[in-house]
C-alpha atoms as a PDB file:
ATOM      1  CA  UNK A   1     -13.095 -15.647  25.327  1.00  0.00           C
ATOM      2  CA  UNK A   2     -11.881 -11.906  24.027  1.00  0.00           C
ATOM      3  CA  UNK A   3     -11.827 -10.842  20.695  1.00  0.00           C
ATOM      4  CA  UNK A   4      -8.757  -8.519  20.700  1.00  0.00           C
ATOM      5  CA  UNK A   5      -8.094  -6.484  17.826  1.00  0.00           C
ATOM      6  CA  UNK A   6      -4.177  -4.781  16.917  1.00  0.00           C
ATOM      7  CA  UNK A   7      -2.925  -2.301  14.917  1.00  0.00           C
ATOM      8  CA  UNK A   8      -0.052  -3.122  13.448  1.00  0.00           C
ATOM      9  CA  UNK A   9       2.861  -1.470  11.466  1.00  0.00           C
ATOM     10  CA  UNK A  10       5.373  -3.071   9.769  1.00  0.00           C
ATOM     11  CA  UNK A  11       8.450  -2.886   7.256  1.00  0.00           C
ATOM     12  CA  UNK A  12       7.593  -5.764   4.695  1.00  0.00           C
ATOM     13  CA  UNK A  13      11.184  -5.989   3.023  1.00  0.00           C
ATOM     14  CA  UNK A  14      12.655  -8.903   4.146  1.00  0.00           C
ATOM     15  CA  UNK A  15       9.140 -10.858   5.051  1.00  0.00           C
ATOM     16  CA  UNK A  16       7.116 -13.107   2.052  1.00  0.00           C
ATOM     17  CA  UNK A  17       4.127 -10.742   2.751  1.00  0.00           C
ATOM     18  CA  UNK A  18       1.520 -10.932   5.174  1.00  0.00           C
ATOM     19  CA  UNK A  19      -0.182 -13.863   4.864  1.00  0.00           C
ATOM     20  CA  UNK A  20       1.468 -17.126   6.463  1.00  0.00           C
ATOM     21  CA  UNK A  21       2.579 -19.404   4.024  1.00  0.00           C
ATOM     22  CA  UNK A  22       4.470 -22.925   4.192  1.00  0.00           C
ATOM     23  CA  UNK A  23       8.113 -21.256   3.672  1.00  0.00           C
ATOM     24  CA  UNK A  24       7.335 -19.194   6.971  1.00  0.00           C
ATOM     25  CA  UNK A  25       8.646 -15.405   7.618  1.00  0.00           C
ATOM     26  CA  UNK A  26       5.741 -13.649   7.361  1.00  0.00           C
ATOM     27  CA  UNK A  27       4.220 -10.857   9.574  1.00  0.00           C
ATOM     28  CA  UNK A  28       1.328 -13.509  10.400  1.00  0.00           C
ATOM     29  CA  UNK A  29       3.756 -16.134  11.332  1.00  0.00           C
ATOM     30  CA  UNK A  30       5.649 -13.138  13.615  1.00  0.00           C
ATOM     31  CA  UNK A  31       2.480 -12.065  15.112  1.00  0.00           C
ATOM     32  CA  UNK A  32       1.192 -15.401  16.066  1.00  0.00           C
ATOM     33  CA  UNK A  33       4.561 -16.190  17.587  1.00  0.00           C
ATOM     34  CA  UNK A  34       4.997 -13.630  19.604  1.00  0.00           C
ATOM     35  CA  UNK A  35       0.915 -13.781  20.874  1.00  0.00           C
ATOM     36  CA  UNK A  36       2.252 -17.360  21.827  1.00  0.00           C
ATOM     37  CA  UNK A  37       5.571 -16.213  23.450  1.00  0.00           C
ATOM     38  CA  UNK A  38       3.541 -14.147  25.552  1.00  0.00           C
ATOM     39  CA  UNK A  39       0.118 -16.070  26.054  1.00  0.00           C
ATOM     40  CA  UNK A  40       1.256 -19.800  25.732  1.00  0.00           C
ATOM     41  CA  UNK A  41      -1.783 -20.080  23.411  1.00  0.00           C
ATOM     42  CA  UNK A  42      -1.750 -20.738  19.802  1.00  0.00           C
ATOM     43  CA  UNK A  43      -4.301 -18.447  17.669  1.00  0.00           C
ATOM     44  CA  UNK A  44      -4.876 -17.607  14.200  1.00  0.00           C
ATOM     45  CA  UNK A  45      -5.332 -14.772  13.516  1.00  0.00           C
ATOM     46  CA  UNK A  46      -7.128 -12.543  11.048  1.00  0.00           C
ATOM     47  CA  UNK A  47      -5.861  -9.199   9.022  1.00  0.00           C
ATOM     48  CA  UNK A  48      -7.667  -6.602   6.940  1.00  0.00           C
ATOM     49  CA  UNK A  49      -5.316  -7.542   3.779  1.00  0.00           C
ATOM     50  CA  UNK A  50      -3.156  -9.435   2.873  1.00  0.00           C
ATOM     51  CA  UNK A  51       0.205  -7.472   1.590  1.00  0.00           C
ATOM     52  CA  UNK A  52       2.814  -8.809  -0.914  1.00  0.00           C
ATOM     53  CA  UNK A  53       6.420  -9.567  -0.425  1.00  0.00           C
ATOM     54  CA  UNK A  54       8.106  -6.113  -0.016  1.00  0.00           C
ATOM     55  CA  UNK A  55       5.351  -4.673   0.773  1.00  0.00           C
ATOM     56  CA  UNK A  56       4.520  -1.989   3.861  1.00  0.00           C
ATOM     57  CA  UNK A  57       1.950  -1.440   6.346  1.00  0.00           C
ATOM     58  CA  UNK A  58       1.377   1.992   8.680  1.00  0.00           C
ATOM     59  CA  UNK A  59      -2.103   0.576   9.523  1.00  0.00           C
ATOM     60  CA  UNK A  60      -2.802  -3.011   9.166  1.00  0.00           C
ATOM     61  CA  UNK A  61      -5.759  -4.260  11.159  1.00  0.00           C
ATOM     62  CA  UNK A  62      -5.795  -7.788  13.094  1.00  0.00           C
ATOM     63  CA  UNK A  63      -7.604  -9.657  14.924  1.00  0.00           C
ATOM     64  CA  UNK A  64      -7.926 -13.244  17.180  1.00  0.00           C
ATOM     65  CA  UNK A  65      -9.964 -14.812  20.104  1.00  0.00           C
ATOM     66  CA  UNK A  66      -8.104 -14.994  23.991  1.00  0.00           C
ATOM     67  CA  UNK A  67      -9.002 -16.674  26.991  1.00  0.00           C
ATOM     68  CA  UNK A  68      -5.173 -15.112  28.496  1.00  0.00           C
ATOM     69  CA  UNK A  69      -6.569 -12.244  31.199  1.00  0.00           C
ATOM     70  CA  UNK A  70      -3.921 -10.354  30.095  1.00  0.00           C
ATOM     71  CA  UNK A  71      -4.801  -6.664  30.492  1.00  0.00           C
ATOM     72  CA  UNK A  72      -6.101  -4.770  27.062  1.00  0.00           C
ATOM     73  CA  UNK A  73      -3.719  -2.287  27.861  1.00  0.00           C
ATOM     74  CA  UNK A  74      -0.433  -4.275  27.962  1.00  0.00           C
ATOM     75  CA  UNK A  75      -1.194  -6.666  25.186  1.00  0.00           C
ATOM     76  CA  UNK A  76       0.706  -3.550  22.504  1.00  0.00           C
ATOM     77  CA  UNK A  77       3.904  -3.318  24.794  1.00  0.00           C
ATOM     78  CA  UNK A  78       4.476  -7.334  25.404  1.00  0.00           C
ATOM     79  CA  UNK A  79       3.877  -7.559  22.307  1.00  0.00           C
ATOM     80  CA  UNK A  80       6.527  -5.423  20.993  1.00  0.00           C
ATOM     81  CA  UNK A  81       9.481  -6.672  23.124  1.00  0.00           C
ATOM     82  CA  UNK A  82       8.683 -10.325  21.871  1.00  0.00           C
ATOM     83  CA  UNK A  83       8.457  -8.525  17.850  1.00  0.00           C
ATOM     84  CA  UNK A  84      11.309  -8.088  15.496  1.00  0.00           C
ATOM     85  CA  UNK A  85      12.316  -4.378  15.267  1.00  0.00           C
ATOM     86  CA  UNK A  86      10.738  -3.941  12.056  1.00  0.00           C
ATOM     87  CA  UNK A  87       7.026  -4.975  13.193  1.00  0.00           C
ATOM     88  CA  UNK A  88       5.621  -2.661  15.721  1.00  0.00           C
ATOM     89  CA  UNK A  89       1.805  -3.473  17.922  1.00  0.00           C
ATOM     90  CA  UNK A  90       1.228   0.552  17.838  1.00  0.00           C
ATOM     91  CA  UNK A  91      -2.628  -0.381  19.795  1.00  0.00           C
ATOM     92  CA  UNK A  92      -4.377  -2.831  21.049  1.00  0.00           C
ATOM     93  CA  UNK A  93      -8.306  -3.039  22.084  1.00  0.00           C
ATOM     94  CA  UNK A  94     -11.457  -4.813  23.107  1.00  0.00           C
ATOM     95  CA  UNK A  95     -13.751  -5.605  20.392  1.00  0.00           C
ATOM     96  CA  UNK A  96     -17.118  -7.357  19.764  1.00  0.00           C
ATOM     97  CA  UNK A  97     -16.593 -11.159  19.392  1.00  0.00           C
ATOM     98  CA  UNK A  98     -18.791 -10.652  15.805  1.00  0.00           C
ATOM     99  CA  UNK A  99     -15.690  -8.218  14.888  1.00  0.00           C
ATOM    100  CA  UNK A 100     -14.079  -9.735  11.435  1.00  0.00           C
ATOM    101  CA  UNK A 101     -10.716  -7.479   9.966  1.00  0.00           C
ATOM    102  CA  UNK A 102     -11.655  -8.063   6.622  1.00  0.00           C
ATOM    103  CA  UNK A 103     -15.015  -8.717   6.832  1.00  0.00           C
ATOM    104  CA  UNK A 104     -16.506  -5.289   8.585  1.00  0.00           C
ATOM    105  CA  UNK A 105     -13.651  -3.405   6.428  1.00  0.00           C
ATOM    106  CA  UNK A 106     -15.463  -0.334   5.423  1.00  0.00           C
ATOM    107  CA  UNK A 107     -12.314   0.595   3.756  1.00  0.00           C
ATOM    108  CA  UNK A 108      -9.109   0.501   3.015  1.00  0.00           C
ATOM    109  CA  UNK A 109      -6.553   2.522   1.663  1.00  0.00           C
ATOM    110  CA  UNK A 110      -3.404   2.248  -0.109  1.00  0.00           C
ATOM    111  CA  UNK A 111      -0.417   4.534  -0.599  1.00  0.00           C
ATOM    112  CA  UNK A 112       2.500   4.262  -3.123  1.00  0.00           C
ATOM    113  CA  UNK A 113       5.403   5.963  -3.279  1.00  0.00           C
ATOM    114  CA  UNK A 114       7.224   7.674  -6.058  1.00  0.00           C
ATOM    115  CA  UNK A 115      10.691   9.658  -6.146  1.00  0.00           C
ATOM    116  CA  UNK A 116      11.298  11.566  -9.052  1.00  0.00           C
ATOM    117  CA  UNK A 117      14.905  13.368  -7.996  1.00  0.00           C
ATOM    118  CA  UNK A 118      17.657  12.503  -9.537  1.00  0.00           C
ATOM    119  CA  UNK A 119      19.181  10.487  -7.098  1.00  0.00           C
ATOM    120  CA  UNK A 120      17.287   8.128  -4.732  1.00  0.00           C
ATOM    121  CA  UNK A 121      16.810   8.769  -1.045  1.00  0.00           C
ATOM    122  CA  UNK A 122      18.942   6.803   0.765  1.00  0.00           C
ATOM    123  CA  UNK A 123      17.406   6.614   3.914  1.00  0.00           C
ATOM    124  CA  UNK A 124      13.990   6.324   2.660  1.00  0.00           C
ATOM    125  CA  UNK A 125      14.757   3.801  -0.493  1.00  0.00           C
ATOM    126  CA  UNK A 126      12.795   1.009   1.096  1.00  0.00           C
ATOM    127  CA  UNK A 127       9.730   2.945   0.828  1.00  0.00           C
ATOM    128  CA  UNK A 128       9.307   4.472  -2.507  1.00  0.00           C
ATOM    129  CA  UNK A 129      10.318   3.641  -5.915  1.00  0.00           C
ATOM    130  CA  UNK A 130      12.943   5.841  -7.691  1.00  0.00           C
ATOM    131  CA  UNK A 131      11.827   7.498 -10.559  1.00  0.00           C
ATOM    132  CA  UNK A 132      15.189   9.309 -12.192  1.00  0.00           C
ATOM    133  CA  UNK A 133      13.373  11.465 -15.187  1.00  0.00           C
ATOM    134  CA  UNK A 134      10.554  13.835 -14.392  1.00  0.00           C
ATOM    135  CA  UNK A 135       6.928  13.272 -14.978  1.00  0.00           C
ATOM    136  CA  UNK A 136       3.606  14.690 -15.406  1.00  0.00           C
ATOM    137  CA  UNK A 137       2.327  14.949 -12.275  1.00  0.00           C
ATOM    138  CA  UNK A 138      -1.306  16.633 -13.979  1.00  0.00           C
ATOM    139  CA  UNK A 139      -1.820  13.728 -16.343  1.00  0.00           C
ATOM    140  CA  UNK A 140      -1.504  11.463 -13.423  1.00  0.00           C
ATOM    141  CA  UNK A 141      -3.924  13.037 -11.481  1.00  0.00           C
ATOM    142  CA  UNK A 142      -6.672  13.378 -13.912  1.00  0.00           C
ATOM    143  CA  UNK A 143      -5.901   9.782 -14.695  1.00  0.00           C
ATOM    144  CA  UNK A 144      -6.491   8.770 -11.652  1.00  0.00           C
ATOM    145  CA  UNK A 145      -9.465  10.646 -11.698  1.00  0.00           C
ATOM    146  CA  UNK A 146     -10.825   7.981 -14.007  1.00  0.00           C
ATOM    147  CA  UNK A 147     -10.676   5.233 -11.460  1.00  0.00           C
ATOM    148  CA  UNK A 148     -13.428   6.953  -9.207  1.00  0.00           C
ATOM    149  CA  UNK A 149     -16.755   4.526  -8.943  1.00  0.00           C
ATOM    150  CA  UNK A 150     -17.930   1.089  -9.436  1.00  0.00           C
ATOM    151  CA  UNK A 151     -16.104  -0.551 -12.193  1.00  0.00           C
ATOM    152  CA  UNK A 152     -14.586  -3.961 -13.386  1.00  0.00           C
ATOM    153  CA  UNK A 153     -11.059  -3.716 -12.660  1.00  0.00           C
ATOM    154  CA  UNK A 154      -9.995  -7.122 -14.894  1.00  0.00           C
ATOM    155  CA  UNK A 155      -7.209  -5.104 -16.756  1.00  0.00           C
ATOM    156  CA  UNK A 156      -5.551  -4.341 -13.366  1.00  0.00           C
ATOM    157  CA  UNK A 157      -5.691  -7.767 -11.677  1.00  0.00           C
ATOM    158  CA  UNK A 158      -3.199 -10.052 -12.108  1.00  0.00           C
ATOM    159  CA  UNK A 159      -4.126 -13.011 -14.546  1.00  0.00           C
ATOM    160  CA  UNK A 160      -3.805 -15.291 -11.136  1.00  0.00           C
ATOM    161  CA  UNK A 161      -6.943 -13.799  -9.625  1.00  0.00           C
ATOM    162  CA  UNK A 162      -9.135 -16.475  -8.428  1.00  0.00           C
ATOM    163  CA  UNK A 163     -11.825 -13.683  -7.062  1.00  0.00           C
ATOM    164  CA  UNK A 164     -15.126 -14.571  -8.731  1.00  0.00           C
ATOM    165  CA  UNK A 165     -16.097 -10.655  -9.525  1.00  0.00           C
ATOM    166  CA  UNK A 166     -13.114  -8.104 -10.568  1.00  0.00           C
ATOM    167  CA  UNK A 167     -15.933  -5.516  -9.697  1.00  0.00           C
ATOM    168  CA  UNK A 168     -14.761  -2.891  -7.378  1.00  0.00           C
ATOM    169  CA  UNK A 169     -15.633   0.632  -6.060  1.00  0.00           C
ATOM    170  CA  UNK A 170     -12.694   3.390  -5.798  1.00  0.00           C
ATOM    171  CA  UNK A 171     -13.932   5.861  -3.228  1.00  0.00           C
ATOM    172  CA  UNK A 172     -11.201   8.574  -3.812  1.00  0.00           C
ATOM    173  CA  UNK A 173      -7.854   8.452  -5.626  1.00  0.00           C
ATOM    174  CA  UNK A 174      -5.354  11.603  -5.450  1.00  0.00           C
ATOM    175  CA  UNK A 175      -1.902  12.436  -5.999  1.00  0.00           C
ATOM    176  CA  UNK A 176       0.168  14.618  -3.425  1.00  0.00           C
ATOM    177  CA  UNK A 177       3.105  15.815  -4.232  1.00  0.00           C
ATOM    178  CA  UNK A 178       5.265  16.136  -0.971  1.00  0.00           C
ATOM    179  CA  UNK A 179       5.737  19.427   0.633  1.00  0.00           C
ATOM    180  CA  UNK A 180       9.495  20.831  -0.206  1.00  0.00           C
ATOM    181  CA  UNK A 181      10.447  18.050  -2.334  1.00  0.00           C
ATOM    182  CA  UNK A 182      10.150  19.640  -5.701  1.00  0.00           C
ATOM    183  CA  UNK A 183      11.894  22.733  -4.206  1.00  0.00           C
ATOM    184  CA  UNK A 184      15.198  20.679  -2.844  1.00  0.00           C
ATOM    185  CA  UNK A 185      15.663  18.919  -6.366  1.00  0.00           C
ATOM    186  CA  UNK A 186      15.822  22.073  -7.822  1.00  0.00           C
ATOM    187  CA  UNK A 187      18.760  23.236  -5.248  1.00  0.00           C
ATOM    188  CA  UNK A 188      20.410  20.369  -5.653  1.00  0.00           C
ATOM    189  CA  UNK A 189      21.386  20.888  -8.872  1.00  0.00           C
ATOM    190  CA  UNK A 190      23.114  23.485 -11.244  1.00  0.00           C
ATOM    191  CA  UNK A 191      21.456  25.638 -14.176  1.00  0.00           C
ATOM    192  CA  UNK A 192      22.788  23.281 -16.758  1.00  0.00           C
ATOM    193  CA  UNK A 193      21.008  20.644 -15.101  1.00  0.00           C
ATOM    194  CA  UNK A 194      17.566  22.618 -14.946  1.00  0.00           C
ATOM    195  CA  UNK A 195      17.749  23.321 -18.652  1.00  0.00           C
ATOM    196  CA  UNK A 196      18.316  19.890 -19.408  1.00  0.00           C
ATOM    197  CA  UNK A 197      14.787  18.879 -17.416  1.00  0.00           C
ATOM    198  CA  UNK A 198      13.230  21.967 -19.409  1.00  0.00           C
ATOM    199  CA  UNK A 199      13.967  20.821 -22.701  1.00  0.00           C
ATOM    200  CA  UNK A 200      14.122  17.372 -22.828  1.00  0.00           C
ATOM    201  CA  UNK A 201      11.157  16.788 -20.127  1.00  0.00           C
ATOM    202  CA  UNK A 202       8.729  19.752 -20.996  1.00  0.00           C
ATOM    203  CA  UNK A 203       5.234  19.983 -18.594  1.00  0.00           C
ATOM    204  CA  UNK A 204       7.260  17.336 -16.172  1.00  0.00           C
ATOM    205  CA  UNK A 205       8.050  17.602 -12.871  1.00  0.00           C
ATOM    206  CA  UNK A 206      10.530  16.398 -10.071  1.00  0.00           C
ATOM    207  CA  UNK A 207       9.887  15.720  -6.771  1.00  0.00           C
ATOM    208  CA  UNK A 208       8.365  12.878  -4.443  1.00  0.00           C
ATOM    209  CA  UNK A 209       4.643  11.980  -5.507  1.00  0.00           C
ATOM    210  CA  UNK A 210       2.367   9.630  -3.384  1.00  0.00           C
ATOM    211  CA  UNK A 211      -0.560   7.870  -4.752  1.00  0.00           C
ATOM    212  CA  UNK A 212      -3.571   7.311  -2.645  1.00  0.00           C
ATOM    213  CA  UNK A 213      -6.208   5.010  -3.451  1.00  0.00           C
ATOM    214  CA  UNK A 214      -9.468   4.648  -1.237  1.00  0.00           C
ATOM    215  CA  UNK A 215     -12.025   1.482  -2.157  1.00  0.00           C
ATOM    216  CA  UNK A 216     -14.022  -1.049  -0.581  1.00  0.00           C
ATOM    217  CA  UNK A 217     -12.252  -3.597  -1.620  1.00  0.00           C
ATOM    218  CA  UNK A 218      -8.849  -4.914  -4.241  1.00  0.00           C
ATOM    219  CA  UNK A 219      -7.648  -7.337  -6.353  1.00  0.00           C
ATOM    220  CA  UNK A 220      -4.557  -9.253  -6.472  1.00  0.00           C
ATOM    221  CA  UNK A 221      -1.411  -6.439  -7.543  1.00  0.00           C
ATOM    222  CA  UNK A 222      -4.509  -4.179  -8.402  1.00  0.00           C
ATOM    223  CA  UNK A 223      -2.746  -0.861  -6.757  1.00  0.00           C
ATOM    224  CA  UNK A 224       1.026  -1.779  -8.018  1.00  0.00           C
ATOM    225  CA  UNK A 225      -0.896  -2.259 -11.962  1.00  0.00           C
ATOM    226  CA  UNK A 226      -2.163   1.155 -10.989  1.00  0.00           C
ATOM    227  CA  UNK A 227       0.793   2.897 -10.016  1.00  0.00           C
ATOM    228  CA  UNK A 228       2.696   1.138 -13.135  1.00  0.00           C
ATOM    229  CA  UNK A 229       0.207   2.024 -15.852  1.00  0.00           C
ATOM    230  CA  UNK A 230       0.346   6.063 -14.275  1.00  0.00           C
ATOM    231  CA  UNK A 231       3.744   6.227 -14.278  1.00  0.00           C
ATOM    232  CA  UNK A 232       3.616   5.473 -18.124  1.00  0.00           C
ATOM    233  CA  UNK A 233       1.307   7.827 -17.882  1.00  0.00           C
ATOM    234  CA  UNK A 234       3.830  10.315 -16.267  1.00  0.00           C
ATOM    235  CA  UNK A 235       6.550   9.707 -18.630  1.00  0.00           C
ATOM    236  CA  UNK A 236       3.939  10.468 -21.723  1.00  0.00           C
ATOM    237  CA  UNK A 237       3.624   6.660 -22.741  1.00  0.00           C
ATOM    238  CA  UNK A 238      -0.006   7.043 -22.415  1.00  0.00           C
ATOM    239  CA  UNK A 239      -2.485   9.851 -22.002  1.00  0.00           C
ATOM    240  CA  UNK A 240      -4.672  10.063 -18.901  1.00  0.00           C
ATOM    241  CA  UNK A 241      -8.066   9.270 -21.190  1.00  0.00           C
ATOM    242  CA  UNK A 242      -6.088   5.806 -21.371  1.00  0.00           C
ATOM    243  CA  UNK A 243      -7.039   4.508 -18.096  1.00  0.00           C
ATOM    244  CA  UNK A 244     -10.641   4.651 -19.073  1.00  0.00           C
ATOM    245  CA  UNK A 245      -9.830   2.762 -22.225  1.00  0.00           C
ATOM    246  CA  UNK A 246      -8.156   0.300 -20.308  1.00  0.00           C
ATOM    247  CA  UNK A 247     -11.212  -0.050 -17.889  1.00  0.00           C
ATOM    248  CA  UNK A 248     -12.954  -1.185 -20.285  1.00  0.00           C
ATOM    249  CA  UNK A 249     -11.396  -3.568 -22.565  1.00  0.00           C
ATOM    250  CA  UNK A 250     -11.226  -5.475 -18.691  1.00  0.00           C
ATOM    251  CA  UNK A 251      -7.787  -7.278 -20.259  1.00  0.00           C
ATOM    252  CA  UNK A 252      -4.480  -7.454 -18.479  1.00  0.00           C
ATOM    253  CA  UNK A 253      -2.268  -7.091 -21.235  1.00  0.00           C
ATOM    254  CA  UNK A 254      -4.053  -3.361 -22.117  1.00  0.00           C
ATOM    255  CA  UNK A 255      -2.578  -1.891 -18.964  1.00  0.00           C
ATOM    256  CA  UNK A 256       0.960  -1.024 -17.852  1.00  0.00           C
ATOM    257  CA  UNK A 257       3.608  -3.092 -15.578  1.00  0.00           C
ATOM    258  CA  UNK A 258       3.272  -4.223 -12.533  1.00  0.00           C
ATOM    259  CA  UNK A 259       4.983  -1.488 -10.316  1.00  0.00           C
ATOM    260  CA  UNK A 260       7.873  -2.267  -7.519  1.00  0.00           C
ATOM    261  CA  UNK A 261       6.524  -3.686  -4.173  1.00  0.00           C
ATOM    262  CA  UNK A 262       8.582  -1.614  -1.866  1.00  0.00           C
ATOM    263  CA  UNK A 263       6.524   1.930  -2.822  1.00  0.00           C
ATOM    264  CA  UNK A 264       3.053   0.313  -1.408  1.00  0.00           C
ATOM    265  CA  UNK A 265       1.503   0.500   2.251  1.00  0.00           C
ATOM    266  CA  UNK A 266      -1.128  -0.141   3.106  1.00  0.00           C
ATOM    267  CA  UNK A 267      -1.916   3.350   4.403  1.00  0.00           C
ATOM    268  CA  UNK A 268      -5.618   3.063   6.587  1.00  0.00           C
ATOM    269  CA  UNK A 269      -8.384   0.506   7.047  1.00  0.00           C
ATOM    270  CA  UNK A 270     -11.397   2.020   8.536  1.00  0.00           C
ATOM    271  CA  UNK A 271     -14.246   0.363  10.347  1.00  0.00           C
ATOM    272  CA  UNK A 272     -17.462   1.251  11.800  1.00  0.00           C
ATOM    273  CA  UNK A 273     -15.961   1.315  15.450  1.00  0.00           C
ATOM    274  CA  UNK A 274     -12.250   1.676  16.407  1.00  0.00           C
END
């Protein structure tokens, strides 16, 4: 027996998430078809994360035990032809039959998406979330800020958790704001339209933001209650000494909404050997 392990991209729109469930069309139920399709053997397999309806993956981790002989090296290319268009094998290798996705997870990170143009992108409006007003792109940043370290993160789990600790460490969290982006909402639009941002959005900012959040481990919706209770943030709803507030009274209702799936991927998992 081989334990083979895949890297695996995929759009999440039209899927129920990651994990297989009884209504079927998920990216596990995909996966495990096609390993059958070109195998003939029926495996479970095992991911780094689950991921919600809607939402993405540029590096989701699997693995499952073989006894096919199939080469290593043509497991990501059969693969791929047996795939829907929107899940793509990018690698496949060899790795020790102890190897657990989730388990030897060092980390993991997530990325979410927001547009803050005017208009939405067309071809990209399946992986961030439109924003239409400006925001403060600072205030988010030092929020985020706050989310650095070990701490109970009950305020942004959803209430049906069933993990026994909401204890969690955040190894980095930053905001980028994507290169050119501010610079083409401003040509895209007349003086009138400037002055308008200046006067009724002062200290804002347009332009397409990502959120990256780096920890050991997450809860249930814990990046999307993130991104939601920043982008109140953003818009001035909150200050950024809020999120440590909200920390700590380790309550649900204290924090903002849950965001839109379609703005999350999970961006990187990382693992002692890959």
């Amino acid at each position: 027996m081989r334990n083979i392990a895949l890297i695996v991209s995929y759009d999440g729109t039209d899927y129920y998430g990651f994990q297989s469930q009884p209504g079927g069309n998920t990216i596990q139920d995909k996966l495990e078809h096609a390993i059958f399709l070109l195998s003939g053997e029926q495996v479970k397999l095992t991911g780094s994360g689950r991921t919600d309806a809607g939402v993405h993956a540029r590096w989701q981790v699997v693995n499952f035990m073989t006894s096919s002989s199939i080469p290593i090296e043509r497991w990501a290319l059969a693969l791929n032809t047996r795939l829907p268009n929107d899940i793509v094998v990018q690698r496949a290798y060899g790795v020790p039959e102890e190897f657990h996705a989730r388990r030897k997870a060092l980390s993991k990170t997530y990325r979410y998406t927001i547009n803050c143009n005017r208009t939405p992108d067309l071809f990209r409006r399946r992986y961030e979330f439109h924003h239409p007003t400006p925001l403060d792109f600072a205030a988010m940043q030092e929020g985020l800020k706050l989310l650095l370290g070990e701490h109970d993160f009950s305020s942004f789990t959803a209430p049906q958790s069933t993990k026994p600790s909401h204890v969690r460490t955040i190894l980095d969290a930053r905001l980028e704001v994507e290169a050119g982006s501010a610079a083409q909402a401003v040509s895209f639009h007349d003086e009138i339209s400037r002055n308008w941002d200046e006067r009724h959005y002062p200290g804002k900012q347009r332009g397409v933001i990502h959120l990256y959040i780096t920890g050991t481990g997450f809860l249930y919706n814990m990046v999307r209650i993130i991104a939601g209770t920043l982008i109140q943030v953003g818009e001035g709803k909150r200050t950024s000494a809020d999120m440590a507030t909200i920390l700590a009274a380790r309550n649900r209702a204290k924090a903002g909404p849950t965001a839109m799936p379609h703005g999350l991927s999970l961006w990187e998992v990382v693992y002692d050997y890959q």
